[in-house]
Protein backbone atom coordinates (compact mmCIF):
# COMPACT_ATOMS: atom_id res chain seq x y z
CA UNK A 1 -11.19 -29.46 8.09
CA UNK A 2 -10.37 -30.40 11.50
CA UNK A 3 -6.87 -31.97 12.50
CA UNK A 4 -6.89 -33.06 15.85
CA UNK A 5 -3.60 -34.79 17.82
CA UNK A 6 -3.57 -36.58 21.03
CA UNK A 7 -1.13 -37.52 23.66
CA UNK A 8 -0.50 -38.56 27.04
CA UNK A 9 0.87 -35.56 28.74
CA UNK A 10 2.07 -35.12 32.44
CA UNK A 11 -0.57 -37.62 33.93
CA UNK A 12 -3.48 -35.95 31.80
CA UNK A 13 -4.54 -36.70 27.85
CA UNK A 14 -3.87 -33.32 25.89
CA UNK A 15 -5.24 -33.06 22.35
CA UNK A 16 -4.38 -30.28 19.75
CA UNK A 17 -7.53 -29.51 17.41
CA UNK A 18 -6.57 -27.31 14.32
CA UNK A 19 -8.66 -25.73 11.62
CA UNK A 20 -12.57 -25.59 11.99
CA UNK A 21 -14.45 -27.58 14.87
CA UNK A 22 -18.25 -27.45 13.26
CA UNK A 23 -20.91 -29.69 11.66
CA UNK A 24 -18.43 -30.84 9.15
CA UNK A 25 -16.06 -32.01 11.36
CA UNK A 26 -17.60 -32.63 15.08
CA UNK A 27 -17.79 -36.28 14.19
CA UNK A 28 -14.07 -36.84 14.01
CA UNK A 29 -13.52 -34.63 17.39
CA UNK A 30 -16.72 -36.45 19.41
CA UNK A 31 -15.00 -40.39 18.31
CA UNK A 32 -11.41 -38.74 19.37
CA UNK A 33 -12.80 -37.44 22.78
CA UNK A 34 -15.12 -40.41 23.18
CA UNK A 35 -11.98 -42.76 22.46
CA UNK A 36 -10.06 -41.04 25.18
CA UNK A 37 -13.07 -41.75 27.72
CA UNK A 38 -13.07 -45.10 26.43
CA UNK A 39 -9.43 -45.33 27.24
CA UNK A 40 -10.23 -44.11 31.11
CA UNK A 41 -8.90 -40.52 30.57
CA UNK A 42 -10.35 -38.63 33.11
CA UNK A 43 -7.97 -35.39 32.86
CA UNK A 44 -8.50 -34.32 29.69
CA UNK A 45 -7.13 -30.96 28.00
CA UNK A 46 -8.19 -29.79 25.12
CA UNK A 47 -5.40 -26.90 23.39
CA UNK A 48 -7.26 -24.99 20.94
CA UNK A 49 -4.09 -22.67 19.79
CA UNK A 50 -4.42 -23.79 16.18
CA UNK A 51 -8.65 -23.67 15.75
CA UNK A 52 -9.96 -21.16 13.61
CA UNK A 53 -13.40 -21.61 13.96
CA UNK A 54 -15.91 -23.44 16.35
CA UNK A 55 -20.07 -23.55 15.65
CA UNK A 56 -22.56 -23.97 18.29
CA UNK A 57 -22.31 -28.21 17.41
CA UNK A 58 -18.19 -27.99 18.51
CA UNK A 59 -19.70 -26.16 21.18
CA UNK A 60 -22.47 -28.92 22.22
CA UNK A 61 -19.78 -31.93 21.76
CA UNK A 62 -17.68 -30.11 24.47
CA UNK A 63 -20.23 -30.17 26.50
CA UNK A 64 -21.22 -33.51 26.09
CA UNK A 65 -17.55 -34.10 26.70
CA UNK A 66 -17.47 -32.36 30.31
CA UNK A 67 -20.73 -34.45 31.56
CA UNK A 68 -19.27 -37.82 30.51
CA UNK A 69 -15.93 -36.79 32.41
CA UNK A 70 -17.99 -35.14 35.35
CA UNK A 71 -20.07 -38.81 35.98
CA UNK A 72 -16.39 -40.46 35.73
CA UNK A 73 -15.28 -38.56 37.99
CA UNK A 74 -12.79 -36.55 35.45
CA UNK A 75 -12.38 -33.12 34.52
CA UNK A 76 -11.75 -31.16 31.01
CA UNK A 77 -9.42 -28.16 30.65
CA UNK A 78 -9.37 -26.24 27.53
CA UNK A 79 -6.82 -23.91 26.70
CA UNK A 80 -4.92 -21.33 24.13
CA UNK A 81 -8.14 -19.94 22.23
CA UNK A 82 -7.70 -17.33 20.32
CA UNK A 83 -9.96 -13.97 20.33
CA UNK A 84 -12.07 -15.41 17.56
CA UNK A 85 -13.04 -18.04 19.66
CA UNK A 86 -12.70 -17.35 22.42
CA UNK A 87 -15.22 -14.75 21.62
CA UNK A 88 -17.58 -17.33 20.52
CA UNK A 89 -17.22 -18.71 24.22
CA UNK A 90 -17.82 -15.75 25.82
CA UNK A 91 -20.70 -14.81 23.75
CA UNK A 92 -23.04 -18.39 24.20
CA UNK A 93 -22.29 -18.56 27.87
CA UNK A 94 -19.63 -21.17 27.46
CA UNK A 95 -16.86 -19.41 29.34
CA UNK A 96 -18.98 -19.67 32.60
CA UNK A 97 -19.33 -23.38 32.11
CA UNK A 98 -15.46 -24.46 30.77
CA UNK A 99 -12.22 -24.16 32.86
CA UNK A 100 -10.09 -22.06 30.27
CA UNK A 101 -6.51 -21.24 30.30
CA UNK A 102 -3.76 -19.34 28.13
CA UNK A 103 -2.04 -21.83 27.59
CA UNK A 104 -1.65 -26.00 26.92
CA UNK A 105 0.95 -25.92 29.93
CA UNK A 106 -1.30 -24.31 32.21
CA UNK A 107 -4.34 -26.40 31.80
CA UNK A 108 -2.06 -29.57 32.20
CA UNK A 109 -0.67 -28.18 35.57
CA UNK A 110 -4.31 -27.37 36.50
CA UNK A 111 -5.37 -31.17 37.32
């Protein structure tokens, strides 16, 4: 189960994902990222202080994600992973490609 809010937040879109980000539940956070594109979001942030769990496919609609917001012109932040996952990052390469930060506030401040 993935719950996933959104906001407008200091001139970027933030969005909370909680629970499990993998084949299950990718869908729901691809149409929620893809909406925010849609929306002309170009500073997106991504606060991942409440995920649990993320499978290679969370991984791959990230980076789907990041080369959308790269052609626009945009950038994605993600933030407040715990060691679990943030393991997972570290481990496939990922935390080479993503801009990651401690914390929600810091990757908002980052754009």
């Amino acid at each position: 189960m993935l719950n996933i809010k959104s906001q407008p937040e200091g001139g970027a879109f933030a969005l909370s994902f909680e629970g499990h980000l993998d084949t299950k539940t990718a869908k729901s956070a691809e149409d929620a990222l893809d909406g925010a594109l849609a929306a002309g979001q170009t500073k997106i942030a991504i606060d991942f202080a409440k995920l649990e769990y993320i499978s290679s496919v969370g991984l791959r609609v990230l980076l789907s994600t990041m080369k959308k917001l790269k052609k626009a012109g945009g950038k994605l932040h993600l933030a407040g992973m715990n060691p679990t996952v943030k393991e997972v990052f570290d481990i496939s390469g990922f935390s080479n490609i993503f801009t990651i930060f401690g914390t929600r506030a810091e990757a908002l401040q980052a754009f």
